[in-house]
C-alpha atoms as a PDB file:
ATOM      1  CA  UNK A   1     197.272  24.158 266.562  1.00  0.00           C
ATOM      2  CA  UNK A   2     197.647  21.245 264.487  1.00  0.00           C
ATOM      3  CA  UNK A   3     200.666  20.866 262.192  1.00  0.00           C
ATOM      4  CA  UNK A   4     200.372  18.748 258.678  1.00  0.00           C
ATOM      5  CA  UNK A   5     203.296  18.020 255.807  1.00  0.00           C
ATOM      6  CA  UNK A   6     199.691  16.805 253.983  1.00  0.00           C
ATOM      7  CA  UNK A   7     195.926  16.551 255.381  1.00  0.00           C
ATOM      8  CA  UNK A   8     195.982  13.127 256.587  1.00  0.00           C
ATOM      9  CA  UNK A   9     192.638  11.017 257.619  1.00  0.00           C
ATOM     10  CA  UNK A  10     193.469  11.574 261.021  1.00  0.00           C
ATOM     11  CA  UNK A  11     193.741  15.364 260.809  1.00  0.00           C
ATOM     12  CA  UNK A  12     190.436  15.175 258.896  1.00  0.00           C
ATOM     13  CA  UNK A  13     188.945  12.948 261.482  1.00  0.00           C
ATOM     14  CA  UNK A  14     190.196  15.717 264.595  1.00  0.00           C
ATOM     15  CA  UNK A  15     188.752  18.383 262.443  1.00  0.00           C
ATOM     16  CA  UNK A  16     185.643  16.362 261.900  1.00  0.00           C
ATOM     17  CA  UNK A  17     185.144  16.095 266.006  1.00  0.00           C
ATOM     18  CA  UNK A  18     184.872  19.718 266.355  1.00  0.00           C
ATOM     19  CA  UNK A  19     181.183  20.996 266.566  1.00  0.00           C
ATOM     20  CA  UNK A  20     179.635  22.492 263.679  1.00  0.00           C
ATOM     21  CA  UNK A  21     180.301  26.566 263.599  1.00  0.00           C
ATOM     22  CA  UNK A  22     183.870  26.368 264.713  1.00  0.00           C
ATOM     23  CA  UNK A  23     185.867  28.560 262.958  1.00  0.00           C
ATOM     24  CA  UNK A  24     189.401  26.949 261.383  1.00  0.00           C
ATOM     25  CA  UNK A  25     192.133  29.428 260.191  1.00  0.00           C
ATOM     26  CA  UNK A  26     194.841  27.779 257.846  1.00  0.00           C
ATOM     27  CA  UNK A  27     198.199  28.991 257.565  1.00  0.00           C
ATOM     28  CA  UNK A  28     200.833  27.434 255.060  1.00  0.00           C
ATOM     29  CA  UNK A  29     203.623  28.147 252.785  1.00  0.00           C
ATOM     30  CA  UNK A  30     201.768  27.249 249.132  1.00  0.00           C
ATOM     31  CA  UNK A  31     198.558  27.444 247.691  1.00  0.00           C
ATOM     32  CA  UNK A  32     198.982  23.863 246.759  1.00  0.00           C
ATOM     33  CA  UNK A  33     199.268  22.818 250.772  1.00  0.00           C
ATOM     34  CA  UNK A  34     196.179  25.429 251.224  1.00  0.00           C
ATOM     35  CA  UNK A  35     194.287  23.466 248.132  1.00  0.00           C
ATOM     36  CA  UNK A  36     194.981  20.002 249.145  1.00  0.00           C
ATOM     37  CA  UNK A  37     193.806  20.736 252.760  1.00  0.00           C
ATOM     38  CA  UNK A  38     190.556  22.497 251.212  1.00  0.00           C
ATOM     39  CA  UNK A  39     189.934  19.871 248.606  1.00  0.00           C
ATOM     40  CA  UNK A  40     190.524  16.735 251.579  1.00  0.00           C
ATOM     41  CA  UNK A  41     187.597  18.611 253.760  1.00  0.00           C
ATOM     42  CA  UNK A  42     185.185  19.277 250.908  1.00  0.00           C
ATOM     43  CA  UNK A  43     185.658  15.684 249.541  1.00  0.00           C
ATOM     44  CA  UNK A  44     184.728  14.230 252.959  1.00  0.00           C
ATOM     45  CA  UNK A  45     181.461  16.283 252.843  1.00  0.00           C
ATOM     46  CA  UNK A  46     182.491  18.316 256.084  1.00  0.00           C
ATOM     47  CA  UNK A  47     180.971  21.783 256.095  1.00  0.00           C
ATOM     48  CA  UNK A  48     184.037  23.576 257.816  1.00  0.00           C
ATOM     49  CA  UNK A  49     184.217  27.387 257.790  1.00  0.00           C
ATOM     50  CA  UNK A  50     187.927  27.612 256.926  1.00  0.00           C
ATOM     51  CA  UNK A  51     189.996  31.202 256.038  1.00  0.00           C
ATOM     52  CA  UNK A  52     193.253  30.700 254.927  1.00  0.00           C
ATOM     53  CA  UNK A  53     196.639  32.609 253.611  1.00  0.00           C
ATOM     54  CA  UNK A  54     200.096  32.056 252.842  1.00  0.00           C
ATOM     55  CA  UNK A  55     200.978  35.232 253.224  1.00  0.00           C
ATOM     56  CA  UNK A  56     204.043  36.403 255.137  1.00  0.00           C
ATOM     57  CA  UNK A  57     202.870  39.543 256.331  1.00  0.00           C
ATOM     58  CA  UNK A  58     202.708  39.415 260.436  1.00  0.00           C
ATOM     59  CA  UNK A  59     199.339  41.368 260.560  1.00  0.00           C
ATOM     60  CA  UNK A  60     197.770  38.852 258.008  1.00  0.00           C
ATOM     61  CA  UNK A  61     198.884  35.828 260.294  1.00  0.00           C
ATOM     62  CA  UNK A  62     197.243  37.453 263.373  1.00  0.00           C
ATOM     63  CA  UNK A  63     194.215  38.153 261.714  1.00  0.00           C
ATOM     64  CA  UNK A  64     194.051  34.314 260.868  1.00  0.00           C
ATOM     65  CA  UNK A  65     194.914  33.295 264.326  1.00  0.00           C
ATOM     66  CA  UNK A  66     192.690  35.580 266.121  1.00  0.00           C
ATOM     67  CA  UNK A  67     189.759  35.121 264.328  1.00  0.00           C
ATOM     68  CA  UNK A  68     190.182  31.172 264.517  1.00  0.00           C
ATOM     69  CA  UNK A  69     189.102  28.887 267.107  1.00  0.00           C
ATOM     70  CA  UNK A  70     191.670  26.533 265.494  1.00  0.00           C
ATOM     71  CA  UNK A  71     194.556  27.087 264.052  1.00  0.00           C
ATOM     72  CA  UNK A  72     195.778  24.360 260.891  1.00  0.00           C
ATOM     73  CA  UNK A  73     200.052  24.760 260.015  1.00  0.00           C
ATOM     74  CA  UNK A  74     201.930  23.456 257.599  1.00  0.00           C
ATOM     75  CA  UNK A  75     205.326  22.836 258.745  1.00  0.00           C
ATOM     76  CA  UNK A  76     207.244  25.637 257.304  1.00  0.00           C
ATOM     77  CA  UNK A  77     204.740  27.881 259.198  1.00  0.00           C
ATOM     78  CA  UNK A  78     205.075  26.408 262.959  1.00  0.00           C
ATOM     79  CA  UNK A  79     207.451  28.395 264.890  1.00  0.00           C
ATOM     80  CA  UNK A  80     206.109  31.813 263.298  1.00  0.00           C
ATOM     81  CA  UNK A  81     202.606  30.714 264.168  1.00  0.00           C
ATOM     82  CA  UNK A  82     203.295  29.318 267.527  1.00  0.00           C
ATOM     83  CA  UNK A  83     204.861  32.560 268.507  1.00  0.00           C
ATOM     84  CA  UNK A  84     201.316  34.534 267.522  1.00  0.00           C
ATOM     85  CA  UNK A  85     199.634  31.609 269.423  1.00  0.00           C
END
């Protein structure tokens, strides 16, 4: 579980170590956090399969965590998502 105020190089460059297929679930307060952290992957080229939400809703979290191999939070979202975790 990584936590980001904004995707930073280094973030990009951890998610960029993972092997090809892993499966990255987002989980932030906006759409603009969610769109800034979509935008920095596609603009470095990586091919990441990302799902993402902002939604508040305890089932929709889970879903994100559990069908993640990592988890990406904002840091409005960490203690609600650590808890899942």
């Amino acid at each position: 579980m990584g936590v980001a105020i904004t995707p930073c190089l280094e973030t990009i460059v951890k998610i960029a170590k993972y092997p090809k297929g892993t499966k990255f679930g987002l989980v932030c307060i906006s759409n603009e956090f969610q769109f800034k952290v979509q935008s920095a992957l596609q603009s470095t080229g990586l091919d990441v399969d990302i799902i993402a939400t902002t939604s508040r809703e305890l089932n929709d979290v889970k879903n994100i965590v559990n069908s993640s191999d990592v988890v990406i939070v904002s840091p409005g979202r960490r203690k609600e998502v650590k808890a899942i975790v």
